[in-house]
N, C-alpha and C. Protein backbone atom coordinates (compact mmCIF):
# COMPACT_ATOMS: atom_id res chain seq x y z
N UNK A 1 23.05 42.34 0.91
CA UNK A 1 23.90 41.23 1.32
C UNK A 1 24.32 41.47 2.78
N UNK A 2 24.62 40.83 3.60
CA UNK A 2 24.67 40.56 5.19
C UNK A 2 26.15 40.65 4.88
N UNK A 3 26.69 41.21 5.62
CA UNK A 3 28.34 41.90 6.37
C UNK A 3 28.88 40.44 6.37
N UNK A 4 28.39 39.07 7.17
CA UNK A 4 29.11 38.15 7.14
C UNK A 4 29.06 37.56 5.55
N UNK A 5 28.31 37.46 4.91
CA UNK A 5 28.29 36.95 3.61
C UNK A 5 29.09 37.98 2.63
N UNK A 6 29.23 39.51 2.55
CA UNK A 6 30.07 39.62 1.54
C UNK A 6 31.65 39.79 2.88
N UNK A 7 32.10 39.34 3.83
CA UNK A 7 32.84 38.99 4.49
C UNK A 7 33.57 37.61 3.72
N UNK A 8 32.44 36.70 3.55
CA UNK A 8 32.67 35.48 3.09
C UNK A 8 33.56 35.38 1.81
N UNK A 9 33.04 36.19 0.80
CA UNK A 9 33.16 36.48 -0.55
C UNK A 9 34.45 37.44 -0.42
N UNK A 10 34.79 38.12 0.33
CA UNK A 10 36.13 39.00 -0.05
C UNK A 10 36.86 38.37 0.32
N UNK A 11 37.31 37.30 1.73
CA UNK A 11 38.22 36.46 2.49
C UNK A 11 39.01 35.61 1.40
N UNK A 12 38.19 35.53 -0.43
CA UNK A 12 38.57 34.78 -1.40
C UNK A 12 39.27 35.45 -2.19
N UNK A 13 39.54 36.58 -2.02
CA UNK A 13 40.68 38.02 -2.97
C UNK A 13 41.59 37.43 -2.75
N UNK A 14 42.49 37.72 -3.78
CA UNK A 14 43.70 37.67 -3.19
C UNK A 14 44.43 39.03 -2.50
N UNK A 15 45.26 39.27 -1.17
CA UNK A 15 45.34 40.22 -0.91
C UNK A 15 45.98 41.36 -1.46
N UNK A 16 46.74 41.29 -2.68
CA UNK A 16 46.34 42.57 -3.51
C UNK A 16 45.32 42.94 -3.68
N UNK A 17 44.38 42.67 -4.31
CA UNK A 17 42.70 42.83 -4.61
C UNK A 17 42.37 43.23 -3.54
N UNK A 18 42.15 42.62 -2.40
CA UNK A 18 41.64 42.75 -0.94
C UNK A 18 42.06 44.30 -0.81
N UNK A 19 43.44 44.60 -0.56
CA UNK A 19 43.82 45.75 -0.30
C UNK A 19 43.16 46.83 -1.36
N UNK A 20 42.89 46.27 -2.43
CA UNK A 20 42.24 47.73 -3.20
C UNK A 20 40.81 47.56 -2.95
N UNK A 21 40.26 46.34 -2.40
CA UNK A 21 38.74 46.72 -2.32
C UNK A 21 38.30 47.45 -1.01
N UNK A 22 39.22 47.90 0.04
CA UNK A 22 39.38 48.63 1.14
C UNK A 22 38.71 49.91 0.69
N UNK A 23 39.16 50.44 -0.51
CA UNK A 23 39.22 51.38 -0.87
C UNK A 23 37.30 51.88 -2.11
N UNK A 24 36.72 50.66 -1.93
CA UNK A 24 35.17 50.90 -2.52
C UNK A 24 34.54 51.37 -1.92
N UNK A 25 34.15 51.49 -0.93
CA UNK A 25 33.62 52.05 0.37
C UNK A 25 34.12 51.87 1.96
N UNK A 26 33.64 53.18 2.71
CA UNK A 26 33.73 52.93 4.29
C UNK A 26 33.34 52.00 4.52
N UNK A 27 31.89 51.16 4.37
CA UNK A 27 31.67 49.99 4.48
C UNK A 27 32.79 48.91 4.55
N UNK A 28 32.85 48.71 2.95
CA UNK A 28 34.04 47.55 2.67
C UNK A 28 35.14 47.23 3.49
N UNK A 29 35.80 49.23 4.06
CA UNK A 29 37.18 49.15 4.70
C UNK A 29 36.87 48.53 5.99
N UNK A 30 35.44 48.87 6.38
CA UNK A 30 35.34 48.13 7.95
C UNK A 30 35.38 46.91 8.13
N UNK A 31 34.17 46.54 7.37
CA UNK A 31 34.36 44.76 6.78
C UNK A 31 35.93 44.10 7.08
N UNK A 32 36.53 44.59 6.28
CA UNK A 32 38.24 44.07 5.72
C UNK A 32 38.27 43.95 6.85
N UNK A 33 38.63 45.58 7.85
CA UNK A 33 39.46 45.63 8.60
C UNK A 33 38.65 45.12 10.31
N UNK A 34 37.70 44.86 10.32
CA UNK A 34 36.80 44.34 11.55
C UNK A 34 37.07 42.79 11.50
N UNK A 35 37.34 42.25 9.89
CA UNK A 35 37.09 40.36 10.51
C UNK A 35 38.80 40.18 10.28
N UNK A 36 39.36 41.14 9.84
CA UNK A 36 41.18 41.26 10.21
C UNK A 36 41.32 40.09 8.84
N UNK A 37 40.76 40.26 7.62
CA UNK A 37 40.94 39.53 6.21
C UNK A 37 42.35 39.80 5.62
N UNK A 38 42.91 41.34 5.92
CA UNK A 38 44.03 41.70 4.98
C UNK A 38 44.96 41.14 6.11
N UNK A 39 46.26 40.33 5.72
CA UNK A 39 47.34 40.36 6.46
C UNK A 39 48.24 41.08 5.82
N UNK A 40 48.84 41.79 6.40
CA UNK A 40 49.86 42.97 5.72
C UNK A 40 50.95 42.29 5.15
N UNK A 41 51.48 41.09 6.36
CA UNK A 41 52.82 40.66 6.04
C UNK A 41 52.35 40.07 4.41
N UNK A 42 51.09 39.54 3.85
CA UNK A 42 51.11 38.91 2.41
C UNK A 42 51.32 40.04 1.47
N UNK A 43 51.22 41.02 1.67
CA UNK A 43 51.51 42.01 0.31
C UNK A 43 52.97 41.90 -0.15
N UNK A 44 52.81 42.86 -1.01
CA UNK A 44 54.07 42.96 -1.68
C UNK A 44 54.97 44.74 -0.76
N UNK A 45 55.69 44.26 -0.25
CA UNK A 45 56.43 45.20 -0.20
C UNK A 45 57.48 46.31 -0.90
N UNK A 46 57.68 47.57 -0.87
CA UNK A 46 58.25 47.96 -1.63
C UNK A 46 59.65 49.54 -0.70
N UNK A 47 60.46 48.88 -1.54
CA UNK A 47 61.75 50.35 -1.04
C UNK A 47 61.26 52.05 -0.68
N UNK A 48 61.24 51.96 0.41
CA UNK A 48 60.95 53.33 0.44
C UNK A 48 61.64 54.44 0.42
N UNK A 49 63.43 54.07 0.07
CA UNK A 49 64.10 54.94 0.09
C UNK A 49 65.38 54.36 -0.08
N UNK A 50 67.28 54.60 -0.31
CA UNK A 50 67.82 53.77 -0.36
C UNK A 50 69.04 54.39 0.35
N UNK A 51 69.79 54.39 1.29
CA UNK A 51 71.49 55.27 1.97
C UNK A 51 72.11 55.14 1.07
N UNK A 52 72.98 56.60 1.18
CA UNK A 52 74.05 56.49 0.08
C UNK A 52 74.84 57.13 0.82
N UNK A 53 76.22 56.92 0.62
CA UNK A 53 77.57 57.69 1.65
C UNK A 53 78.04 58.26 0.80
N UNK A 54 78.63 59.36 0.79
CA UNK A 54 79.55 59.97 0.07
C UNK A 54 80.60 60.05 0.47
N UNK A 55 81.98 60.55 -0.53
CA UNK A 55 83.04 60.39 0.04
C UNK A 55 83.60 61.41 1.16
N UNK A 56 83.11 62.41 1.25
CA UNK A 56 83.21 63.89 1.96
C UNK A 56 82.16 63.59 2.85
N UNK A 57 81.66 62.89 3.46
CA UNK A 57 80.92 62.84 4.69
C UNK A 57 81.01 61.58 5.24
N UNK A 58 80.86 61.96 6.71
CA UNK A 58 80.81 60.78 7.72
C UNK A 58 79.71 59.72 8.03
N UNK A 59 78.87 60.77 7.46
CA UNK A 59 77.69 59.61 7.89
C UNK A 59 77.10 59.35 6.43
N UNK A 60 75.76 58.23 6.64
CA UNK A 60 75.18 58.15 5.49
C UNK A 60 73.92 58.84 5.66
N UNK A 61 73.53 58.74 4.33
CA UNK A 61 72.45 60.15 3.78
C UNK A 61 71.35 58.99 2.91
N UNK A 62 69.87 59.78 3.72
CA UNK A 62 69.06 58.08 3.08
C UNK A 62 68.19 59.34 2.10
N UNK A 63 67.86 58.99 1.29
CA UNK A 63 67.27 59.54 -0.22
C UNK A 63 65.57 58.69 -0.25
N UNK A 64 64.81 59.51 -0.22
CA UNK A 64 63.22 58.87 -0.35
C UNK A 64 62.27 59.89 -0.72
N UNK A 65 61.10 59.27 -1.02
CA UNK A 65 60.12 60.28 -1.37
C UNK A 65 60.13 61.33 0.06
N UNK A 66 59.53 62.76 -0.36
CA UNK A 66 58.67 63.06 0.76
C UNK A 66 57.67 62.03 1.30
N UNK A 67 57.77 62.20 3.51
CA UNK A 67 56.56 61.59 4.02
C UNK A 67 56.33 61.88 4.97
N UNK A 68 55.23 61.55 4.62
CA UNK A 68 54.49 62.26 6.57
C UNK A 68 54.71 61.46 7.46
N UNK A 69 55.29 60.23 7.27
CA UNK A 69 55.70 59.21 8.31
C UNK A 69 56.30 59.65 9.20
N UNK A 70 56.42 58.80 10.11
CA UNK A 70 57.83 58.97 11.08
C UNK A 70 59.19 59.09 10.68
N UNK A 71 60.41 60.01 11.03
CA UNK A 71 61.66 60.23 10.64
C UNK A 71 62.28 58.99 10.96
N UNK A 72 63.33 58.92 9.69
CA UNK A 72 64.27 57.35 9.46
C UNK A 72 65.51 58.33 9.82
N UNK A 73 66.47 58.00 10.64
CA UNK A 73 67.81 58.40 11.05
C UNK A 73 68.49 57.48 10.17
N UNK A 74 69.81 58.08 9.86
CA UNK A 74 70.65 57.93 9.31
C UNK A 74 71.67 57.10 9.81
N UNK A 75 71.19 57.45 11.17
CA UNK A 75 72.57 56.42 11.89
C UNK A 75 72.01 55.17 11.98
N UNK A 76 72.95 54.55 12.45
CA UNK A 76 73.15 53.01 11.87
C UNK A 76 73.13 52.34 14.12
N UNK A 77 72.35 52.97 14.50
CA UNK A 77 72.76 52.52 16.42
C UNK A 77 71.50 51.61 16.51
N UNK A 78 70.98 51.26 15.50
CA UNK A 78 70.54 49.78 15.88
C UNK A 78 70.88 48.62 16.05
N UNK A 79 72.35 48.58 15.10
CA UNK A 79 73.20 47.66 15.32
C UNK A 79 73.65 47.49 16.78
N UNK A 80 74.03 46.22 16.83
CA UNK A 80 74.53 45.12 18.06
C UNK A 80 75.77 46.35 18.82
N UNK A 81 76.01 45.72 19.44
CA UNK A 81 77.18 46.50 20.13
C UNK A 81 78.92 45.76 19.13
N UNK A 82 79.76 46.29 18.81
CA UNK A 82 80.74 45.85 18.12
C UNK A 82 80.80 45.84 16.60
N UNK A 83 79.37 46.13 16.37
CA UNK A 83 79.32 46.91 14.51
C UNK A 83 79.86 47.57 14.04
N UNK A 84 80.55 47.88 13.27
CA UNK A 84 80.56 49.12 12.86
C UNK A 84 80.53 49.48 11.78
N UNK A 85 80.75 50.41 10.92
CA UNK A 85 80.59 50.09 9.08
C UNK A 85 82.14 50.47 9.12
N UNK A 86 82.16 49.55 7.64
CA UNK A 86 83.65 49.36 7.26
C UNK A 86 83.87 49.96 6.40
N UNK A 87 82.60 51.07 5.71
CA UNK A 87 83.15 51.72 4.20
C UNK A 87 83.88 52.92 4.35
């Protein structure tokens, strides 16, 4: 089958499906990811972790799996200027 024809045929997954057929072959993942089929924003997203404050500390404390990701800070200085937390 020709790259544009099973191109054709996966563009009809829905992108759950899509996202696991990434995973049949190097082939497939190039396919997906060369004609740009998966849009990320359609998946389903999920919590990767949740802050919790305690009463004996100042700051909050975020709870998640181990990850090799990039580090999530605790502080809250993304907020606007005049935020502040009220708990």
């Amino acid at each position: 089958m020709e790259e544009q024809d099973l191109a054709n045929v996966l563009r009809r997954l829905a992108p759950h499906d899509l996202a696991k057929s990434r995973c049949v072959s190097q082939a497939w993942h190039n396919i997906i990811d060369d004609h740009r089929l998966l849009l990320s924003h359609l998946l389903p997203h999920k919590v990767g972790g949740i802050f919790i404050k305690f009463h004996n500390k100042s700051s909050w404390e975020l709870f998640s799996r181990p990850s090799t990701g990039p580090i999530i800070s605790s502080w809250f200085n993304f907020l606007p200027d005049g935020v502040e937390d009220k708990s």
